[in-house]
C-alpha atoms as a PDB file:
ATOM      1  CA  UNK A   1     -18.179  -4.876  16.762  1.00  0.00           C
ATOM      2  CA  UNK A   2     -18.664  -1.056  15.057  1.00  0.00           C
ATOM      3  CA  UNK A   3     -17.588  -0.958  11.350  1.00  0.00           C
ATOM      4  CA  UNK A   4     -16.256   1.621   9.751  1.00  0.00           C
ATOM      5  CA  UNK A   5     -17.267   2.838   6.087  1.00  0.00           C
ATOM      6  CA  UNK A   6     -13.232   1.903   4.627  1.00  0.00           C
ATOM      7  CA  UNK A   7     -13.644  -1.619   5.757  1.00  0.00           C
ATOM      8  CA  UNK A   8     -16.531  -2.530   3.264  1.00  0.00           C
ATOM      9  CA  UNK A   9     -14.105  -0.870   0.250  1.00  0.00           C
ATOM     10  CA  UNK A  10     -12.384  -3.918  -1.985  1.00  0.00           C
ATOM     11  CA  UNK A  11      -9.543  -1.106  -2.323  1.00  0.00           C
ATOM     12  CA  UNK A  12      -8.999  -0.929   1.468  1.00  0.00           C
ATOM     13  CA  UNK A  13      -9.127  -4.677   1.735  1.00  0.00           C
ATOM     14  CA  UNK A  14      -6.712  -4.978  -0.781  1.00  0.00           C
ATOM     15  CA  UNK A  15      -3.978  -2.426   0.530  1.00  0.00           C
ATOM     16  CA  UNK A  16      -4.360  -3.968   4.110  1.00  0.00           C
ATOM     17  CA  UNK A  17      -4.110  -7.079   2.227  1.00  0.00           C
ATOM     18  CA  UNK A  18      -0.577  -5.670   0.836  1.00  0.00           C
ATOM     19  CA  UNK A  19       0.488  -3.923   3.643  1.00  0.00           C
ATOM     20  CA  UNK A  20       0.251  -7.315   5.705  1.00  0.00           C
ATOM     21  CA  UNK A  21       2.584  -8.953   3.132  1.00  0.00           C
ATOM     22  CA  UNK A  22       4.651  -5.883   3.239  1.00  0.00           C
ATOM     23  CA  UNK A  23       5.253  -5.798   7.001  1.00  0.00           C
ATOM     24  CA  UNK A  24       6.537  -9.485   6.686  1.00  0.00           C
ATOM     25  CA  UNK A  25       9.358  -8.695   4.135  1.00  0.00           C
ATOM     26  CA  UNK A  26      10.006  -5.965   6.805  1.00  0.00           C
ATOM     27  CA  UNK A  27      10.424  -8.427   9.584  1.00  0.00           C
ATOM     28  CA  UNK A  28      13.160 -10.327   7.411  1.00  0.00           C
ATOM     29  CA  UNK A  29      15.064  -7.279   6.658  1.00  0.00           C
ATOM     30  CA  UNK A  30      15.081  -6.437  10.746  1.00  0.00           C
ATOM     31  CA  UNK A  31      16.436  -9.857  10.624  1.00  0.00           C
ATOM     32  CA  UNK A  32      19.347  -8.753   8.786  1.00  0.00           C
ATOM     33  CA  UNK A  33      19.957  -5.793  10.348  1.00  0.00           C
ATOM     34  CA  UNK A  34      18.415  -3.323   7.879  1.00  0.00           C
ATOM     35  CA  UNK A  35      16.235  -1.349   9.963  1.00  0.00           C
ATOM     36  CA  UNK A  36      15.859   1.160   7.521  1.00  0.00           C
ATOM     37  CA  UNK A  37      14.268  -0.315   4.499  1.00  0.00           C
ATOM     38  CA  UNK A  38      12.330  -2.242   6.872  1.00  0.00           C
ATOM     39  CA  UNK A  39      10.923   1.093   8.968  1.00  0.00           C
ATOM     40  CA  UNK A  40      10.280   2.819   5.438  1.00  0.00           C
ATOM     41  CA  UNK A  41       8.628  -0.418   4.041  1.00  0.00           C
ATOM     42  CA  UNK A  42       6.303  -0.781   6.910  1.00  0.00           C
ATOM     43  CA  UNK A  43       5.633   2.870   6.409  1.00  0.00           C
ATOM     44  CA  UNK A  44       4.794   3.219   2.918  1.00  0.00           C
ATOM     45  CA  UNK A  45       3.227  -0.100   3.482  1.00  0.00           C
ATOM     46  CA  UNK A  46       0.589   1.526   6.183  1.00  0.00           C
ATOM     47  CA  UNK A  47       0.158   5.185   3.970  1.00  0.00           C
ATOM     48  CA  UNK A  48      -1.636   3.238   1.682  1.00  0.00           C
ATOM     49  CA  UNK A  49      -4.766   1.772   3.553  1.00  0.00           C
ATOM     50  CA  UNK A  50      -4.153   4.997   6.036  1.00  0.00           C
ATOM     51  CA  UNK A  51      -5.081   7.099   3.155  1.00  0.00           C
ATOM     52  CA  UNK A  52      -7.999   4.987   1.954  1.00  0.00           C
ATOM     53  CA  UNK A  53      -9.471   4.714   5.828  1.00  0.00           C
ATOM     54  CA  UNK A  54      -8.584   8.399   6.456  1.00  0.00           C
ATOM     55  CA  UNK A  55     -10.278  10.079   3.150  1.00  0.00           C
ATOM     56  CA  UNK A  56     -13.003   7.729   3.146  1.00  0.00           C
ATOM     57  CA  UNK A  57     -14.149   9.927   6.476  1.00  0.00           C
ATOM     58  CA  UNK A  58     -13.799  12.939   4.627  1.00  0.00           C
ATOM     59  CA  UNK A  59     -17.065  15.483   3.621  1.00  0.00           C
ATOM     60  CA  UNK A  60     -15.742  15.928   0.005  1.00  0.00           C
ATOM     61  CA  UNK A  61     -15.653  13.499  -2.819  1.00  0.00           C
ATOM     62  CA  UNK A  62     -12.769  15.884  -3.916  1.00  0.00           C
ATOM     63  CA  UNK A  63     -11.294  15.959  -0.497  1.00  0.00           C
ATOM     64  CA  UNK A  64     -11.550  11.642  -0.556  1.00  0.00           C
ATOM     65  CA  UNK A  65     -10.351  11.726  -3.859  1.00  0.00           C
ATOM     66  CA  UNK A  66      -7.429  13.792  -2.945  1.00  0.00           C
ATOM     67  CA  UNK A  67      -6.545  10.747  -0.315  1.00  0.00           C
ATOM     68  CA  UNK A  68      -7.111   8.264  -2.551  1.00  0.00           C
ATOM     69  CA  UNK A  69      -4.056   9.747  -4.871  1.00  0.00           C
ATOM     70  CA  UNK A  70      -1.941   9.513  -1.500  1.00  0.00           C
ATOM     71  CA  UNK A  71      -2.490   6.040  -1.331  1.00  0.00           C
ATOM     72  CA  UNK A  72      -1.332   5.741  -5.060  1.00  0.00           C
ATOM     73  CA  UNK A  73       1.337   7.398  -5.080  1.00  0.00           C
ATOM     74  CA  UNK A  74       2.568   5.051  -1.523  1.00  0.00           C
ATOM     75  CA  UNK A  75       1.703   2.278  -3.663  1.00  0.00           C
ATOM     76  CA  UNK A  76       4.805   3.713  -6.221  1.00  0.00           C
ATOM     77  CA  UNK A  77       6.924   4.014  -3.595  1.00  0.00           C
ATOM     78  CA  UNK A  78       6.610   0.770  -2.523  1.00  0.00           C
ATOM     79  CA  UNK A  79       7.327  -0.506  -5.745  1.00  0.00           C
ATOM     80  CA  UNK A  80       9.963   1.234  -5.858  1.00  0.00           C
ATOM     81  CA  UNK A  81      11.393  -0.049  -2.507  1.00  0.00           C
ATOM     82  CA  UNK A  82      10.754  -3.745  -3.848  1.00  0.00           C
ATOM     83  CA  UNK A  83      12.390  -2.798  -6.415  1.00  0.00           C
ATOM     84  CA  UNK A  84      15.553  -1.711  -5.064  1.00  0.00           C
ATOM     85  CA  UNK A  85      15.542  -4.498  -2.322  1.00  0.00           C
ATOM     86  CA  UNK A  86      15.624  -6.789  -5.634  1.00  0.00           C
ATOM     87  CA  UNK A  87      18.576  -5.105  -6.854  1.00  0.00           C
ATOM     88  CA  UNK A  88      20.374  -5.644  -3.763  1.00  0.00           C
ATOM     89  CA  UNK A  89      19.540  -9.553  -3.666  1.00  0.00           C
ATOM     90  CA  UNK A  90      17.856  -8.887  -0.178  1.00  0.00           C
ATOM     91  CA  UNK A  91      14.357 -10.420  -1.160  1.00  0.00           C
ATOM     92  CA  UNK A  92      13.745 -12.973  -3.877  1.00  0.00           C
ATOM     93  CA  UNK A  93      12.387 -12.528  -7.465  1.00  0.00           C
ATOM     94  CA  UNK A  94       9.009 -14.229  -7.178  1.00  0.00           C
ATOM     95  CA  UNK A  95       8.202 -12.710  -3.891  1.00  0.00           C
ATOM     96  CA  UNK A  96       8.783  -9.541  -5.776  1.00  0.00           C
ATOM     97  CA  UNK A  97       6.579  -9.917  -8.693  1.00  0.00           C
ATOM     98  CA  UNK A  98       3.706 -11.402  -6.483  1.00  0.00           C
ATOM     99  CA  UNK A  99       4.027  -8.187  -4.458  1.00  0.00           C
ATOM    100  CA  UNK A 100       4.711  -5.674  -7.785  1.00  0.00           C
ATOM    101  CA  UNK A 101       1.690  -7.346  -9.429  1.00  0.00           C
ATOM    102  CA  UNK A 102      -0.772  -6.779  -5.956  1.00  0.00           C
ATOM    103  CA  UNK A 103       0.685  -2.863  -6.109  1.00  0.00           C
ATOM    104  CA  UNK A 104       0.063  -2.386  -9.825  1.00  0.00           C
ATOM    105  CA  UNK A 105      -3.304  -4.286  -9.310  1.00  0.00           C
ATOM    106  CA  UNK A 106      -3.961  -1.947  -6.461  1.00  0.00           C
ATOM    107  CA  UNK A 107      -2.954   1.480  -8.329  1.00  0.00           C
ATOM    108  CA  UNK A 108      -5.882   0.506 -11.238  1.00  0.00           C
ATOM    109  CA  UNK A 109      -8.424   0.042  -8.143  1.00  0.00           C
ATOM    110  CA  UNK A 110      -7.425   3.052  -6.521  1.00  0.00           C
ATOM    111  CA  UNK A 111      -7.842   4.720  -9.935  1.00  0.00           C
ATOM    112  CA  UNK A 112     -11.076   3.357 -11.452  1.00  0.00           C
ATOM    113  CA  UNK A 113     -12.648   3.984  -7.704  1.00  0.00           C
ATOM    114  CA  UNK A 114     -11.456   7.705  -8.392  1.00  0.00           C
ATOM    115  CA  UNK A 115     -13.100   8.099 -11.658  1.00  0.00           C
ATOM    116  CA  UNK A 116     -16.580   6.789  -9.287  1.00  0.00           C
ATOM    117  CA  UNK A 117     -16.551   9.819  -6.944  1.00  0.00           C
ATOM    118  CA  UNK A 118     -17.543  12.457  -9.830  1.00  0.00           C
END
């Protein structure tokens, strides 16, 4: 089976990883009828190990490095998302802080991989 270049990256692993966990807090909230938060989960979910695949094929370090602060930033939003789904009592406080610590885990990857492509 081909590899690709993103696969071998701990950062990539990681927001897969994420995005995984992400798509099954989506599933419940289909469950209850909020198609919404679950489409924009699942989407924010996927920007973040789409960025990291898509800029790791990229010519530039600057270019890749530009991709890799897309994936960051998706990282906040899905925070944010958790967040607010918390707020609402529609997923449960340690599922939260499991997912909040993987994001914030991920956004000092994402960074200290940054500070690599100089």
């Amino acid at each position: 089976m081909v590899k690709f270049r993103f696969q071998e990256l701990k950062i990539w692993q990681l927001a897969i990883e994420i995005a995984n966990e992400l798509f099954h807090v989506a599933d419940d909230l289909e469950q209850k009828r909020l198609y919404r938060f679950a489409e924009q989960l699942r989407g924010s979910g996927m920007s973040m190990s789409n960025n990291i695949a898509e800029g790791s094929g990229s010519s530039s370090k600057k270019e890749f490095k530009h991709y890799l602060n897309i994936a960051r930033r998706s990282a906040f939003e899905n925070a944010n998302i958790l967040i607010l789904l918390e707020m609402r009592n529609l997923t449960n406080k340690e599922s939260l802080e499991k997912l909040l610590d993987k994001l914030d885990y991920l956004c000092r990857q994402v960074t200290n991989f940054q500070k690599t492509l100089k």
